[in-house]
PDB file of N, CA and C in Angstrom:
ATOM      1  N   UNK A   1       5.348   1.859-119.188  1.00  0.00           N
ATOM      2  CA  UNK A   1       4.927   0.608-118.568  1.00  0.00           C
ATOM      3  C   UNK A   1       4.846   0.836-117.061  1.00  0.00           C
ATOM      4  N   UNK A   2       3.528   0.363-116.539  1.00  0.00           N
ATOM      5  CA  UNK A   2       3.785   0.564-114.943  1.00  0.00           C
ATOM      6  C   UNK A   2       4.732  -0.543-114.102  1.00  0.00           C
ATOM      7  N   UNK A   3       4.969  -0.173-113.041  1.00  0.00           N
ATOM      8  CA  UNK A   3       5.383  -0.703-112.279  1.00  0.00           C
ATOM      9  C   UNK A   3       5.386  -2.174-112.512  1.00  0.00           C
ATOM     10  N   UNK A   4       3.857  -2.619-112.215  1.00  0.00           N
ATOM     11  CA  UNK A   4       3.344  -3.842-111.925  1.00  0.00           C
ATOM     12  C   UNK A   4       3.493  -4.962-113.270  1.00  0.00           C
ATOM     13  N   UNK A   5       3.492  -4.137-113.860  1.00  0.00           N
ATOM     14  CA  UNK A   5       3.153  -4.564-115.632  1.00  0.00           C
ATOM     15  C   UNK A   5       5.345  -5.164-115.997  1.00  0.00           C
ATOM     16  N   UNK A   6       5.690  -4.303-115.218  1.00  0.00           N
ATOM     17  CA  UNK A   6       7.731  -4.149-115.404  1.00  0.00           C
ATOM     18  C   UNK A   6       7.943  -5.193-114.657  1.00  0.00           C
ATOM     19  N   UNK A   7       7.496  -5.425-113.286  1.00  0.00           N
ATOM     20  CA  UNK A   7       7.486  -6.398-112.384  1.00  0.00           C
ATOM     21  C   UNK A   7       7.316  -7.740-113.116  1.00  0.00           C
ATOM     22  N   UNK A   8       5.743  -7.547-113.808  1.00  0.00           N
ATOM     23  CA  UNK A   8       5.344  -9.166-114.430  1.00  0.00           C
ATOM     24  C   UNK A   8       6.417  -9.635-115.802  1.00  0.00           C
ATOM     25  N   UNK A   9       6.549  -8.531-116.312  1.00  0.00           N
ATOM     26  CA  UNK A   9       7.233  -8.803-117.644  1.00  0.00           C
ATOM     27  C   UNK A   9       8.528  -9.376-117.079  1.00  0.00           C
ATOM     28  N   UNK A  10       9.585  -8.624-116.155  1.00  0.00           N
ATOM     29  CA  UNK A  10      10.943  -9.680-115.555  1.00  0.00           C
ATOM     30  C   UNK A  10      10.587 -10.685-114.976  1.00  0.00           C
ATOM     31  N   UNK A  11       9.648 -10.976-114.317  1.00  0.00           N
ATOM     32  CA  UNK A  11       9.448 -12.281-113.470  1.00  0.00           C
ATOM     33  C   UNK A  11       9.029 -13.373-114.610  1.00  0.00           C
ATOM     34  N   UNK A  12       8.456 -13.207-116.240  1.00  0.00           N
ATOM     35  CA  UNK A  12       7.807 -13.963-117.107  1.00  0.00           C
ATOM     36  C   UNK A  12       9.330 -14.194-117.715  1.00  0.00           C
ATOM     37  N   UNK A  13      10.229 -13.141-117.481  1.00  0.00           N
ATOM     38  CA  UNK A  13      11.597 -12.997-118.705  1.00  0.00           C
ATOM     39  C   UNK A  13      12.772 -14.096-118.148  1.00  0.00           C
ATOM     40  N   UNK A  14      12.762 -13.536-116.642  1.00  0.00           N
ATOM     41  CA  UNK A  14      13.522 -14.768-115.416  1.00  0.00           C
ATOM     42  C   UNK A  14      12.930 -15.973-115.834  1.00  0.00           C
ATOM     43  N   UNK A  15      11.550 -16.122-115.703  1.00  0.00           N
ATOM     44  CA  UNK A  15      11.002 -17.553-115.450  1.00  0.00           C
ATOM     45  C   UNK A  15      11.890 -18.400-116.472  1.00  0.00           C
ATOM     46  N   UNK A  16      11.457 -17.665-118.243  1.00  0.00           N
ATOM     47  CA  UNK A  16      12.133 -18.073-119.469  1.00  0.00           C
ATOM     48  C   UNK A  16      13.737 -18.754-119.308  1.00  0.00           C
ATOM     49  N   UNK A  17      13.951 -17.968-118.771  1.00  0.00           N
ATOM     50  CA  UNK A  17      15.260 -18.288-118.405  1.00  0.00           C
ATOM     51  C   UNK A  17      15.965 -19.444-117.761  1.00  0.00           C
ATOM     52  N   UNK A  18      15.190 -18.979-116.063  1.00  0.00           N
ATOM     53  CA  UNK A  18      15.366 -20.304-115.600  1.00  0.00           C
ATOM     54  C   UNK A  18      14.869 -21.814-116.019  1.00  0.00           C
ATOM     55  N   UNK A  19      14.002 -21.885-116.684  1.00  0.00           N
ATOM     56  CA  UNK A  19      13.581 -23.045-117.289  1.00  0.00           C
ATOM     57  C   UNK A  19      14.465 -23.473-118.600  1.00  0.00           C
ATOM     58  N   UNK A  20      15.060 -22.304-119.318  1.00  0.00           N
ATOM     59  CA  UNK A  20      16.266 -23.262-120.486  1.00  0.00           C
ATOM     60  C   UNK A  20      17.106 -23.472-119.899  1.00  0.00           C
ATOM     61  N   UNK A  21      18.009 -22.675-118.901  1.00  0.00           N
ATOM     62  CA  UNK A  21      19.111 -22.802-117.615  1.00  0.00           C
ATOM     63  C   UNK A  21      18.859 -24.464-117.264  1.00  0.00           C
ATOM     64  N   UNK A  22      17.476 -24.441-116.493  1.00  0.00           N
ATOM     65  CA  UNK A  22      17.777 -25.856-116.047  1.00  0.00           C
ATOM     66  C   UNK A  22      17.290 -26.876-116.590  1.00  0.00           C
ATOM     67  N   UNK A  23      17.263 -26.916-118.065  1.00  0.00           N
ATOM     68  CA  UNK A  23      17.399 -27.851-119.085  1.00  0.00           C
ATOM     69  C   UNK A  23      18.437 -28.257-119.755  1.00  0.00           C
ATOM     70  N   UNK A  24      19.634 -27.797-119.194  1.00  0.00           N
ATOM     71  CA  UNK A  24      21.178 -28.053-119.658  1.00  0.00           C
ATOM     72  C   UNK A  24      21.477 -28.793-117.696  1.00  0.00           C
ATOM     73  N   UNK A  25      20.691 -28.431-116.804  1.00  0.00           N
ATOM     74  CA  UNK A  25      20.762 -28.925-115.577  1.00  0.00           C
ATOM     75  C   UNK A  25      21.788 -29.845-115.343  1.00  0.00           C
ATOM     76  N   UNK A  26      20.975 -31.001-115.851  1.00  0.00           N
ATOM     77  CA  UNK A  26      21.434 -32.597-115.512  1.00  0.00           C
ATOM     78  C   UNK A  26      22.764 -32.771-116.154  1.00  0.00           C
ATOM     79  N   UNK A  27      22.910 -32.415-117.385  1.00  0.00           N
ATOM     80  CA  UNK A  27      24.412 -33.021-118.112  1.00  0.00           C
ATOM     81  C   UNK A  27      25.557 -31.651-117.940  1.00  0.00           C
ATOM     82  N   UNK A  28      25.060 -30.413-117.376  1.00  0.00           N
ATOM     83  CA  UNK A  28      26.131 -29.507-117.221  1.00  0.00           C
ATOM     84  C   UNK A  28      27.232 -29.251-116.140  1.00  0.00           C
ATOM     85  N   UNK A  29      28.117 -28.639-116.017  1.00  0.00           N
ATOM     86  CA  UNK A  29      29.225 -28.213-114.759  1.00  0.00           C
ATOM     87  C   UNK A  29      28.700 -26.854-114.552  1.00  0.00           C
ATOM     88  N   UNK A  30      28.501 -26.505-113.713  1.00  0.00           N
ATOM     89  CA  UNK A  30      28.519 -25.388-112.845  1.00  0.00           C
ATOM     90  C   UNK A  30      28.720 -24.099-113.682  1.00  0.00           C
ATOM     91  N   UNK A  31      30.089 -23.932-114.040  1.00  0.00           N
ATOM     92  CA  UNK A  31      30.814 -23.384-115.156  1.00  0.00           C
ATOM     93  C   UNK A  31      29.729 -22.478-116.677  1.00  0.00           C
ATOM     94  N   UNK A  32      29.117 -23.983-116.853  1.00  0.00           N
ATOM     95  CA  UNK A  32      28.278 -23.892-118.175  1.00  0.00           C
ATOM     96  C   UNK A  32      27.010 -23.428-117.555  1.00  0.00           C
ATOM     97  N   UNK A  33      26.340 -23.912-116.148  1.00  0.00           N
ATOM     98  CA  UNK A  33      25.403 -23.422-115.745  1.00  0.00           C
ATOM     99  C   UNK A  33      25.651 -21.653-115.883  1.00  0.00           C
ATOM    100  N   UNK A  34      26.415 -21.238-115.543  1.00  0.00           N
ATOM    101  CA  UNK A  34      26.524 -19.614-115.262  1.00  0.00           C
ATOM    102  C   UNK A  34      26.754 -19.592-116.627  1.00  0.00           C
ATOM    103  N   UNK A  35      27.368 -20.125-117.344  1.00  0.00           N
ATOM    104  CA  UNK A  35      27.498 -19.280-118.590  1.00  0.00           C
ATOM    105  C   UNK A  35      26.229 -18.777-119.398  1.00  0.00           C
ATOM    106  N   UNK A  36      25.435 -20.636-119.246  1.00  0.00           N
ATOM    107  CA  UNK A  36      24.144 -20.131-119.998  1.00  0.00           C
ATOM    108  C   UNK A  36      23.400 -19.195-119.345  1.00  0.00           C
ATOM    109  N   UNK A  37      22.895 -19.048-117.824  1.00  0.00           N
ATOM    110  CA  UNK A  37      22.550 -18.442-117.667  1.00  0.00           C
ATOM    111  C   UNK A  37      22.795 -16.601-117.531  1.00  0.00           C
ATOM    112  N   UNK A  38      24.041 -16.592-117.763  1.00  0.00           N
ATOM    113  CA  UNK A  38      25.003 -14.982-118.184  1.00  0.00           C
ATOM    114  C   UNK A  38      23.775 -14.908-119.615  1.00  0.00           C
ATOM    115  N   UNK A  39      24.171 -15.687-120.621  1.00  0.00           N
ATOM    116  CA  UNK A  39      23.248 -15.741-122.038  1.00  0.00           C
ATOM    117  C   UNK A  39      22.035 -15.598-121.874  1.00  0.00           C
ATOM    118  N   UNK A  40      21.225 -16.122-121.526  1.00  0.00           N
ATOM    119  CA  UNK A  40      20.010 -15.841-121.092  1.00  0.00           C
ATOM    120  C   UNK A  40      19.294 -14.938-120.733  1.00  0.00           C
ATOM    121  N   UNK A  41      19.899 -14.199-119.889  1.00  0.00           N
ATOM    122  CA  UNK A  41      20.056 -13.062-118.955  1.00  0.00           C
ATOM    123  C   UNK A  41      19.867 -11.845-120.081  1.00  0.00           C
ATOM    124  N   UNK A  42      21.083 -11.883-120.413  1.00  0.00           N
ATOM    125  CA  UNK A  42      21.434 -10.963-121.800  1.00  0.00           C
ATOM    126  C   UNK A  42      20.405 -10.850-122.667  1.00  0.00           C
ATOM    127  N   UNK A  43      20.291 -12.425-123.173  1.00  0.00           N
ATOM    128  CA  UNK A  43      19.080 -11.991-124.506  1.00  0.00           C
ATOM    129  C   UNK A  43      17.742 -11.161-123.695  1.00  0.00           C
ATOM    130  N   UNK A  44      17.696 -11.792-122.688  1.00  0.00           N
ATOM    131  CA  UNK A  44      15.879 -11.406-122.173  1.00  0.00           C
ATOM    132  C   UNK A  44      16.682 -10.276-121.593  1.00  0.00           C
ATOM    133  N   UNK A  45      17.634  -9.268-121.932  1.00  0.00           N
ATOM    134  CA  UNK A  45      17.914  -7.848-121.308  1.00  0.00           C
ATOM    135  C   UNK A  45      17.947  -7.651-119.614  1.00  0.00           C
ATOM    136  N   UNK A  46      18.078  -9.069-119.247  1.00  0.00           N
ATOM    137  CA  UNK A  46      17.585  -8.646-117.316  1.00  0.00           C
ATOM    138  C   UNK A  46      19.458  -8.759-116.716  1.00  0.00           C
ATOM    139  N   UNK A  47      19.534  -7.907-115.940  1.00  0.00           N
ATOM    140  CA  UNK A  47      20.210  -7.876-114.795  1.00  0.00           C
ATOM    141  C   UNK A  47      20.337  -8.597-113.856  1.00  0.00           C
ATOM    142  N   UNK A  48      21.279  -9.354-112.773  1.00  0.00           N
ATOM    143  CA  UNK A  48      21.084  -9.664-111.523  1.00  0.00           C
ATOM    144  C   UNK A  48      22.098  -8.957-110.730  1.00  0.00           C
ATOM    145  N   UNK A  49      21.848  -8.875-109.801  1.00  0.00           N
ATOM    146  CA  UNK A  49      23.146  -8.022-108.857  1.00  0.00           C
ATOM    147  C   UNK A  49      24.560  -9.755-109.236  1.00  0.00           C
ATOM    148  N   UNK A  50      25.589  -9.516-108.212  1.00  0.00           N
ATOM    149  CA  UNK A  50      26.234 -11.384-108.768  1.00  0.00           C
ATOM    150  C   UNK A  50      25.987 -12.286-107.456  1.00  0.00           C
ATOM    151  N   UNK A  51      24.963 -11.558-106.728  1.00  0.00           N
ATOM    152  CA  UNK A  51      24.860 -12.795-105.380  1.00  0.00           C
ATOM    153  C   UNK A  51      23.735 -13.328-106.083  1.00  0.00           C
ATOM    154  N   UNK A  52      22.696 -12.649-106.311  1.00  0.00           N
ATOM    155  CA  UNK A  52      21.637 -13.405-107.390  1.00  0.00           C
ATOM    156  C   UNK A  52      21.782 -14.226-107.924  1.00  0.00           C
ATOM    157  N   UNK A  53      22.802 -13.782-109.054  1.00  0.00           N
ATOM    158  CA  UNK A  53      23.188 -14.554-110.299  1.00  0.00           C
ATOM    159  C   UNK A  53      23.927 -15.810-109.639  1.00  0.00           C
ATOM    160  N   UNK A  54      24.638 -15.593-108.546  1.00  0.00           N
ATOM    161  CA  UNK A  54      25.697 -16.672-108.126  1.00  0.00           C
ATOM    162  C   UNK A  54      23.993 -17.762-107.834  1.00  0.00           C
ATOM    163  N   UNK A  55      23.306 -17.730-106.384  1.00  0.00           N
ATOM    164  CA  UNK A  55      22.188 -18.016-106.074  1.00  0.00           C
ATOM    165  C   UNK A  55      21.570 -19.083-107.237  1.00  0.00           C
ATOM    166  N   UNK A  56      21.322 -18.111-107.900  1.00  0.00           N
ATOM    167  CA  UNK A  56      20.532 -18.634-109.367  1.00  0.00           C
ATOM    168  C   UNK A  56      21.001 -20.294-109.407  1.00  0.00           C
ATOM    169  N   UNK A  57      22.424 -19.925-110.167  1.00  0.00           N
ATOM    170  CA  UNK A  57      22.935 -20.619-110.631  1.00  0.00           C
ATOM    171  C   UNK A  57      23.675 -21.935-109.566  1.00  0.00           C
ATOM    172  N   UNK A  58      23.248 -22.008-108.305  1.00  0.00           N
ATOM    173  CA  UNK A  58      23.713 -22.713-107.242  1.00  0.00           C
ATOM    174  C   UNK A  58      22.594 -23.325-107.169  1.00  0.00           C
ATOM    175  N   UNK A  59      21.069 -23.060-107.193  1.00  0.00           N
ATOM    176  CA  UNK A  59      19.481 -23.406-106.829  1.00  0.00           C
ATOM    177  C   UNK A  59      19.545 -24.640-108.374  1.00  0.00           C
ATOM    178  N   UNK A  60      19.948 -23.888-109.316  1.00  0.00           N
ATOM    179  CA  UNK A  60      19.599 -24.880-110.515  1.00  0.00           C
ATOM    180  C   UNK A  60      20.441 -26.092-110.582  1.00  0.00           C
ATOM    181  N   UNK A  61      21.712 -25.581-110.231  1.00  0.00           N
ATOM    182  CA  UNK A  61      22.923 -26.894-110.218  1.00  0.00           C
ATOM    183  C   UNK A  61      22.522 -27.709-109.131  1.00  0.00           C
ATOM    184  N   UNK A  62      22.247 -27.878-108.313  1.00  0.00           N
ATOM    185  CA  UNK A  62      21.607 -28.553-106.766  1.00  0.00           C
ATOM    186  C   UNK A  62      20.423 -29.260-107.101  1.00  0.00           C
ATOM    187  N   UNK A  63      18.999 -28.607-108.518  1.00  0.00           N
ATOM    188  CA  UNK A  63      18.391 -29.123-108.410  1.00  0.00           C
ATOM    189  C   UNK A  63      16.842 -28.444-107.622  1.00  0.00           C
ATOM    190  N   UNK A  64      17.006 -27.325-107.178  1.00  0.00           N
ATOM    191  CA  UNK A  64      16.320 -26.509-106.375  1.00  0.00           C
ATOM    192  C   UNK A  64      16.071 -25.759-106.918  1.00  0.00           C
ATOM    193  N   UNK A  65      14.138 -25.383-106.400  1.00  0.00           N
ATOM    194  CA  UNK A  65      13.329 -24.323-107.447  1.00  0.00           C
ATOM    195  C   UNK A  65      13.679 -23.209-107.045  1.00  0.00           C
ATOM    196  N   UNK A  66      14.318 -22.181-107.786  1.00  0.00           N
ATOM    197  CA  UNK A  66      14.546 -21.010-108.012  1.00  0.00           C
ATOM    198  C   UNK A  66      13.120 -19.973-107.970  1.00  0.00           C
ATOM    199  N   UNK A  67      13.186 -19.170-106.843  1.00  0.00           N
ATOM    200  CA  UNK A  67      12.121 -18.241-106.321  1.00  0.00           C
ATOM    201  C   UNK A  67      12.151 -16.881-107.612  1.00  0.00           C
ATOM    202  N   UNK A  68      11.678 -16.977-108.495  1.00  0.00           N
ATOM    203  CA  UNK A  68      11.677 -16.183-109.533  1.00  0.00           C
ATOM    204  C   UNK A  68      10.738 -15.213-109.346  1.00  0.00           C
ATOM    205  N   UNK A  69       9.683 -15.358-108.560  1.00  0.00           N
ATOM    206  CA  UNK A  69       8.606 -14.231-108.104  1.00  0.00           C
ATOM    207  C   UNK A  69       9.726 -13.339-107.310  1.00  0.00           C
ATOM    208  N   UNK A  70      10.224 -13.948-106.321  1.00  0.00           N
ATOM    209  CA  UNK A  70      10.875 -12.880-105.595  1.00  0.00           C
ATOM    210  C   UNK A  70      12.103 -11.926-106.433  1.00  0.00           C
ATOM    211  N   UNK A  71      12.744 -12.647-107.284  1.00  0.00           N
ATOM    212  CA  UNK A  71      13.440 -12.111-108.342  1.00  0.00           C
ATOM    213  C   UNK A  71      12.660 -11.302-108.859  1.00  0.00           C
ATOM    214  N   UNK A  72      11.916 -11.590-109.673  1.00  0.00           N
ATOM    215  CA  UNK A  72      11.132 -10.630-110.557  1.00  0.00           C
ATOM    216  C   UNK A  72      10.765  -8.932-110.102  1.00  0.00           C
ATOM    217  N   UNK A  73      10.848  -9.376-108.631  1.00  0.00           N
ATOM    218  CA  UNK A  73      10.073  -8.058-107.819  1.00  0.00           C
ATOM    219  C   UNK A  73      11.371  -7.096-107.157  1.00  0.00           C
ATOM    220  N   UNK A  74      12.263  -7.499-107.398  1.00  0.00           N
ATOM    221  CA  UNK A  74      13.496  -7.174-106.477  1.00  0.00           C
ATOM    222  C   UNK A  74      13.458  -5.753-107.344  1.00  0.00           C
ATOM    223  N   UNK A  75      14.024  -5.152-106.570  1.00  0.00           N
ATOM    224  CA  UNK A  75      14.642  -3.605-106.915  1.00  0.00           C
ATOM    225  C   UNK A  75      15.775  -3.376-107.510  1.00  0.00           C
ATOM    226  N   UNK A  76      16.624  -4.044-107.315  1.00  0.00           N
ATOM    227  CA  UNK A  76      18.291  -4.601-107.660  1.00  0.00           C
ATOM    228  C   UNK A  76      18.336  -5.591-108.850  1.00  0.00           C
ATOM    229  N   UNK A  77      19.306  -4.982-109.207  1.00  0.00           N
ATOM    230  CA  UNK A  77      19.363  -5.568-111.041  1.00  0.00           C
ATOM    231  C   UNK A  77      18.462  -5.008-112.083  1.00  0.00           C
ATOM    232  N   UNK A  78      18.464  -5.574-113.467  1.00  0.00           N
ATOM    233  CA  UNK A  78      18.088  -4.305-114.064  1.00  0.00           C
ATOM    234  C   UNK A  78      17.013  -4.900-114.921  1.00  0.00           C
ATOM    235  N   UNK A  79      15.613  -4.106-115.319  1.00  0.00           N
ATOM    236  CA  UNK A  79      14.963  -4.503-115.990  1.00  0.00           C
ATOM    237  C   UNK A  79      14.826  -5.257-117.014  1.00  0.00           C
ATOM    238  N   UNK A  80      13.119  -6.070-117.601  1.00  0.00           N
ATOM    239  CA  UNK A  80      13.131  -6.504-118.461  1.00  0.00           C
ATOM    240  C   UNK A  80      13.006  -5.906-119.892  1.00  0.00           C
TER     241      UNK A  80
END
């Protein structure tokens, strides 16, 4: 798989993610936010370094769109 093609596939795998993540949004604690998103993570095989993951999970609990392009492209953390 090239580069670009590895790039699109984590940024499509993140996106997945962040969108069930912040569909537990509104009725979850913080707590459950990271958990699901730990799960998530896992199934779709992706990595975050834990400032990411912390990030992530601070943007969704707040309510704030999570920059998943820039995720997707990062060098740090581990493929989709």
């Amino acid at each position: 798989m090239t580069d670009m093609n590895q790039d699109n596939a984590r940024t499509e795998a993140l996106q997945r993610v962040v969108e069930r993540v912040t569909s537990w949004q509104e009725t979850a604690t913080e707590g459950t936010i990271h958990d699901e998103l730990d799960k998530g993570l896992r199934e779709a095989g992706i990595t975050l370094t834990e400032a990411q993951r912390d990030q992530v999970a601070e943007d969704i609990s707040e309510g704030r769109e999570v920059d998943v392009a820039s995720l997707g492209a990062s060098d740090e953390g581990g493929p989709a």
